[in-house]
C-alpha atoms as a PDB file:
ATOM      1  CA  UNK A   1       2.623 -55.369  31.529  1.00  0.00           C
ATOM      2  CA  UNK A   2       5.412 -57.905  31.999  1.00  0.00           C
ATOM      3  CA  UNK A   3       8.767 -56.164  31.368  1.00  0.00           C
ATOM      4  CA  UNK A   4      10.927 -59.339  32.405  1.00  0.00           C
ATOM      5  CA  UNK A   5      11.636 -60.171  28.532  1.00  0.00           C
ATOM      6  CA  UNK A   6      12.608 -56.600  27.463  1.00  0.00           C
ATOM      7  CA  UNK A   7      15.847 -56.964  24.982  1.00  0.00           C
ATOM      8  CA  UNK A   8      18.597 -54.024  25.040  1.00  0.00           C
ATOM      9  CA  UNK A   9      19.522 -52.655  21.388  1.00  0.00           C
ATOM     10  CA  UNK A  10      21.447 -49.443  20.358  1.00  0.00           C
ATOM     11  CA  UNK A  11      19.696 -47.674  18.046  1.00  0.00           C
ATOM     12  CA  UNK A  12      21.112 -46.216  15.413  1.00  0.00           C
ATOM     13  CA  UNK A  13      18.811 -42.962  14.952  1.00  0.00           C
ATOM     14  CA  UNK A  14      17.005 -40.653  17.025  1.00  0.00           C
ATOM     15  CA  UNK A  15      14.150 -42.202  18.787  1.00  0.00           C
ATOM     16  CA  UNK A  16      13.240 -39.833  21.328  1.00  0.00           C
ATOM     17  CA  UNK A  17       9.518 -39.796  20.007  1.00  0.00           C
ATOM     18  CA  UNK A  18       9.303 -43.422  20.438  1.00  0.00           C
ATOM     19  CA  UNK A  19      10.043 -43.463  24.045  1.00  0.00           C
ATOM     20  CA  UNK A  20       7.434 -44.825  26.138  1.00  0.00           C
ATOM     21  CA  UNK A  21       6.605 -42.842  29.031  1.00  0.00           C
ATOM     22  CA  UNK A  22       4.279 -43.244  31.840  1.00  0.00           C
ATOM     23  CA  UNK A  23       1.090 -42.651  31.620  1.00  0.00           C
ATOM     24  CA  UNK A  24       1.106 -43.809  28.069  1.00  0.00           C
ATOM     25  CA  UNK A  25      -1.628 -46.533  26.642  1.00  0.00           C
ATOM     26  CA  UNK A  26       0.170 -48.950  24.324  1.00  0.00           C
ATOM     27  CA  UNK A  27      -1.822 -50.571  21.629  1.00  0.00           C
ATOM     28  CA  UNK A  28      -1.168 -53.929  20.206  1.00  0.00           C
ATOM     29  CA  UNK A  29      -1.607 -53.507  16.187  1.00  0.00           C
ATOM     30  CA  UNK A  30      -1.001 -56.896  14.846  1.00  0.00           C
ATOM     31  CA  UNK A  31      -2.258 -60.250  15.466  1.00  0.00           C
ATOM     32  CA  UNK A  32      -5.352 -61.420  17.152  1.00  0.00           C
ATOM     33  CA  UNK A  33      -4.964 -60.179  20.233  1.00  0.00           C
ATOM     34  CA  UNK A  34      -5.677 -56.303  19.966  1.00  0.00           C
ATOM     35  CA  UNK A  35      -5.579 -55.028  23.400  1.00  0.00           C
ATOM     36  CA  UNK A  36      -4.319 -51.809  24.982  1.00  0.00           C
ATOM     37  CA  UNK A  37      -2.108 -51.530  28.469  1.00  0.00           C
ATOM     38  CA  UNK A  38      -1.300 -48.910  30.554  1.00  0.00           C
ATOM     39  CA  UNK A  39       2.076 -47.200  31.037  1.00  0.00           C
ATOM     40  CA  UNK A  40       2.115 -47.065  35.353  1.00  0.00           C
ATOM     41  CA  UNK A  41       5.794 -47.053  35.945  1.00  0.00           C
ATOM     42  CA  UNK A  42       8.996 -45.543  34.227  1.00  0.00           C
ATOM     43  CA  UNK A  43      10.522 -47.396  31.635  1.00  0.00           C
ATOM     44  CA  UNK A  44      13.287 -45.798  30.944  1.00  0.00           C
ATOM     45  CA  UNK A  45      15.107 -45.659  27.351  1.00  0.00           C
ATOM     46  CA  UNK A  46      11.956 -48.032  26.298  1.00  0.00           C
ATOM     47  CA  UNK A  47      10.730 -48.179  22.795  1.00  0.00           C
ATOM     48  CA  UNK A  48       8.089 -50.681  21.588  1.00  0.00           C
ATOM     49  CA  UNK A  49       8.120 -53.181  18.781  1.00  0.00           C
ATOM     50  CA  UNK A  50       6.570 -51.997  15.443  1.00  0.00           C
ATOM     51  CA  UNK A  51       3.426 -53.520  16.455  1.00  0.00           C
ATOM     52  CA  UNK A  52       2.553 -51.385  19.158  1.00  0.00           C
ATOM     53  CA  UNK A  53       1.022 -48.063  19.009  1.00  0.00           C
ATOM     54  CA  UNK A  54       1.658 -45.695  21.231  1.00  0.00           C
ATOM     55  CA  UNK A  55      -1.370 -43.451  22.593  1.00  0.00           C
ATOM     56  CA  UNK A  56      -0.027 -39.985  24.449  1.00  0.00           C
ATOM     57  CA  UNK A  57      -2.864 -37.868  26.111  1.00  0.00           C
ATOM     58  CA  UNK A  58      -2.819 -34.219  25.586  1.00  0.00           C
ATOM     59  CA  UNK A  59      -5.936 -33.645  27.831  1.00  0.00           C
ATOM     60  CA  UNK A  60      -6.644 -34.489  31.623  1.00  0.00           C
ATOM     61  CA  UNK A  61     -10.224 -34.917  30.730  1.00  0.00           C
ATOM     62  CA  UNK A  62      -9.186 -38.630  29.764  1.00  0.00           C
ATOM     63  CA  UNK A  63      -7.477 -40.669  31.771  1.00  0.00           C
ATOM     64  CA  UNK A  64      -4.759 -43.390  30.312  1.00  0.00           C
ATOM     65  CA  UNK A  65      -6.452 -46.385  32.515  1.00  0.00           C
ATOM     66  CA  UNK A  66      -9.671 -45.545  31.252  1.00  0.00           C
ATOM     67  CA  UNK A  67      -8.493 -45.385  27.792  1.00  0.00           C
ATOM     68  CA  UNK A  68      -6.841 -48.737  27.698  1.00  0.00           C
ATOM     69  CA  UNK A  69      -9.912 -50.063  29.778  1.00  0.00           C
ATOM     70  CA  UNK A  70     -12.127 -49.024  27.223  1.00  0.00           C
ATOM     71  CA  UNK A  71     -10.198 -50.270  24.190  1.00  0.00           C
ATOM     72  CA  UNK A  72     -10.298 -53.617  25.743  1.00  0.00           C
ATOM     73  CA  UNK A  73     -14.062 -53.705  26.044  1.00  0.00           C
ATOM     74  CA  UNK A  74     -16.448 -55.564  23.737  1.00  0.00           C
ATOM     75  CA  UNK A  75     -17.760 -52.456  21.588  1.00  0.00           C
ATOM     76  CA  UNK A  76     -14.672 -51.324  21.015  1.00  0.00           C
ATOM     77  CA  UNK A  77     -12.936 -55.054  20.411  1.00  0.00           C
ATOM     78  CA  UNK A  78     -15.896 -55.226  17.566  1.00  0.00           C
ATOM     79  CA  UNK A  79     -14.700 -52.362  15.664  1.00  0.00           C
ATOM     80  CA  UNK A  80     -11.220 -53.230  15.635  1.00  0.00           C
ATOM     81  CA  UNK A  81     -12.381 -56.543  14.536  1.00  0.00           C
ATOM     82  CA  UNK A  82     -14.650 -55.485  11.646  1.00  0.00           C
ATOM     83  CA  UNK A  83     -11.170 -53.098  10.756  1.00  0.00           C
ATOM     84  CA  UNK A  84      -8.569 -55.731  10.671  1.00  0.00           C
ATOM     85  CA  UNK A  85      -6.546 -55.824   7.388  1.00  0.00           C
ATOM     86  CA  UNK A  86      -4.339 -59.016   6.026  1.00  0.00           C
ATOM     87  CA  UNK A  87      -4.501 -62.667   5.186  1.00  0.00           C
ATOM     88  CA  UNK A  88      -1.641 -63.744   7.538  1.00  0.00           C
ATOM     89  CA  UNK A  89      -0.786 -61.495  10.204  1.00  0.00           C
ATOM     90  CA  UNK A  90      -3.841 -59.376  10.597  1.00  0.00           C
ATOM     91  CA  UNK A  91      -3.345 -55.335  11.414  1.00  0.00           C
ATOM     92  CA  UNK A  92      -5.657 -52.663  12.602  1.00  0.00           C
ATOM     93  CA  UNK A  93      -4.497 -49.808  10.583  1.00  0.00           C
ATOM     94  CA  UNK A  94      -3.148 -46.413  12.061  1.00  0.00           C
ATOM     95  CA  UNK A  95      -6.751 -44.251  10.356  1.00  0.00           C
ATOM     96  CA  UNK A  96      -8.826 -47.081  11.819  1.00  0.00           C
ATOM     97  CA  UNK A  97      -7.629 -47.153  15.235  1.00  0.00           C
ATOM     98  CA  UNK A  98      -7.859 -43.290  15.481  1.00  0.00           C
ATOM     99  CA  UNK A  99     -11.529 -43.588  14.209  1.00  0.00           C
ATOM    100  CA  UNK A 100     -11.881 -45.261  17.163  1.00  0.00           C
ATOM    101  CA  UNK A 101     -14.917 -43.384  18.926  1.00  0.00           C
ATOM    102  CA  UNK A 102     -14.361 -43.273  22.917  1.00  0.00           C
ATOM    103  CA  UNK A 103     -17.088 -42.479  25.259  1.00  0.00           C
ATOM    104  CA  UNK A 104     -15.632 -39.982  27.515  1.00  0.00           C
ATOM    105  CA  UNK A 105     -17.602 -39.420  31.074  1.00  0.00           C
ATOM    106  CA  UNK A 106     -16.653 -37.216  33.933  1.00  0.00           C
ATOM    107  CA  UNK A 107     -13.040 -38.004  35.661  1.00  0.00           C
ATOM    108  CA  UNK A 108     -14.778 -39.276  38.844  1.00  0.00           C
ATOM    109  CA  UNK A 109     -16.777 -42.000  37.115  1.00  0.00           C
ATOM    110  CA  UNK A 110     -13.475 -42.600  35.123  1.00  0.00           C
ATOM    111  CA  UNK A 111     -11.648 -43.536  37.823  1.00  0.00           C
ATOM    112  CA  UNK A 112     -14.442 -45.454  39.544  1.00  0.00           C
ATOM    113  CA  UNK A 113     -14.604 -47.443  36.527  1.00  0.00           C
ATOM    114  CA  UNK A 114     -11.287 -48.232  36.886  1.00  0.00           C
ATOM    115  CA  UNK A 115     -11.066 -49.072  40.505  1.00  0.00           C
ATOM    116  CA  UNK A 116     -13.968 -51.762  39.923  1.00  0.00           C
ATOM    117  CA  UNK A 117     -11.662 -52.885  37.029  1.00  0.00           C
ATOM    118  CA  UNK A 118      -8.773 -53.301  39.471  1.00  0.00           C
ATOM    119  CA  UNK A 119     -11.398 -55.194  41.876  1.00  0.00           C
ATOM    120  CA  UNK A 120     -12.743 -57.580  39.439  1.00  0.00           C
ATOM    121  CA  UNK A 121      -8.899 -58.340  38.167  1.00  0.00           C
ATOM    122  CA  UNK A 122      -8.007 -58.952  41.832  1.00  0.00           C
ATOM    123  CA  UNK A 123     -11.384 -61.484  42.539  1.00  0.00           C
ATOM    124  CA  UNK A 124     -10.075 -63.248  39.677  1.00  0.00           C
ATOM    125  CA  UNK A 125      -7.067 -63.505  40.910  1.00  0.00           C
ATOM    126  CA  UNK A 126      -8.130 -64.418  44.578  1.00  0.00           C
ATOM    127  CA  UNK A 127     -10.404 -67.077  42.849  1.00  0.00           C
ATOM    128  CA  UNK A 128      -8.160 -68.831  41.058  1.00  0.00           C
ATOM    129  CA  UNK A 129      -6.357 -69.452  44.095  1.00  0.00           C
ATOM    130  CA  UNK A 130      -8.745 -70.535  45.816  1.00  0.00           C
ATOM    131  CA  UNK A 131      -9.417 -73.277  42.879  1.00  0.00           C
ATOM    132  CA  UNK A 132      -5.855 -74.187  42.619  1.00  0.00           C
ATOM    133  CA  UNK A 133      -5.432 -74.242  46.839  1.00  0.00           C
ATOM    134  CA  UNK A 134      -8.813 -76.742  46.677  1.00  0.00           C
ATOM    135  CA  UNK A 135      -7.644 -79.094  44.011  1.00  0.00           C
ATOM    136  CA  UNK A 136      -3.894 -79.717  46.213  1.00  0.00           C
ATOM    137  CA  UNK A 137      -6.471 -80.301  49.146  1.00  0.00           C
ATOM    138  CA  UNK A 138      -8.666 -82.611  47.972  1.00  0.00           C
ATOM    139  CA  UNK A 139      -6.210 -84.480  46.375  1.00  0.00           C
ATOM    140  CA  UNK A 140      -3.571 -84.627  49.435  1.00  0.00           C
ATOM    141  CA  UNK A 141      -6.789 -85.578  51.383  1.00  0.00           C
ATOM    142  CA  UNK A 142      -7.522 -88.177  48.861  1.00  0.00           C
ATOM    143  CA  UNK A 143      -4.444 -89.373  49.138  1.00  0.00           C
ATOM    144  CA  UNK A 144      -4.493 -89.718  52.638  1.00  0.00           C
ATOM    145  CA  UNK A 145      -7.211 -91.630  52.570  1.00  0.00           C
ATOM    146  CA  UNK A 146      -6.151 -94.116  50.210  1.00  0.00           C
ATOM    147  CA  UNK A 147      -3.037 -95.038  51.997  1.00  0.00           C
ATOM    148  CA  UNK A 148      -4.771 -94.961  55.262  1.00  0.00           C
ATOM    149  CA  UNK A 149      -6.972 -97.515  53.438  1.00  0.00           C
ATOM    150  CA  UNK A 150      -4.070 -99.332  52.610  1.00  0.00           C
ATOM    151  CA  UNK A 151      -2.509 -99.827  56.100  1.00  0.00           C
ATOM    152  CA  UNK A 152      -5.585-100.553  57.403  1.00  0.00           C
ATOM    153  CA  UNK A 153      -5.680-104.420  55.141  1.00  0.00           C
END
């Protein structure tokens, strides 16, 4: 969640029950890119954009990472895709999303899904790195080489 482009207003109503809070999963509604975050740090006085929905747990036995983890997997991606509605900006509708069925295991494989989650992220990450650290090599070396090539005529 990138919060760098976040744009003040003053609402004019109450909007208390649009407030995200940590812990909360935000869903994106609209467009093509339906994916779900994770709330992990205060945001304070923070509402979302229409398009977002906001997901608020009332149980422990689910846990928000997991949630948003799972919504961004490929079984659940294909039922919000078979669901979307509208020509030219396409929605997942508010019953739909809800009819969303979530496979709920124990709290301790919850989290251990999303610790290997966190891992994977991070190896990507690490990875592309590495790639962008090896291309600057090769081409400084290549470089080198080409002018030591040069002075040596």
């Amino acid at each position: 969640l990138d919060i760098t482009g976040i744009i003040r207003i003053g609402p004019d109503k109450d909007v208390s029950r649009y407030l995200i809070k940590k812990g909360d999963v935000l869903f994106v509604s609209r467009g093509s890119n339906n994916c779900a975050v994770t709330i992990d740090k205060d945001l304070n006085n923070t509402i979302p954009v229409s398009s977002f929905y906001i997901v608020r747990l009332k149980s422990d036995a689910l846990l928000s990472a997991y949630l948003a983890w799972y919504i961004n997997q490929l079984t659940a991606q294909r039922y919000l895709e078979k669901n979307l509605k509208g020509s030219y900006i396409s929605m997942i509708g508010k019953d739909d999303f809800q009819n969303l069925l979530i496979e709920i295991p124990p709290r301790s494989l919850q989290e251990a899904v999303i610790e290997l989650d966190a891992l994977q992220k991070r190896e990507k990450l690490l990875l592309h790195k590495i790639a962008y650290k090896r291309e600057h090599l090769i081409q400084a070396i290549s470089m080198k080489a080409i002018k030591g090539q040069l002075r040596a005529r």
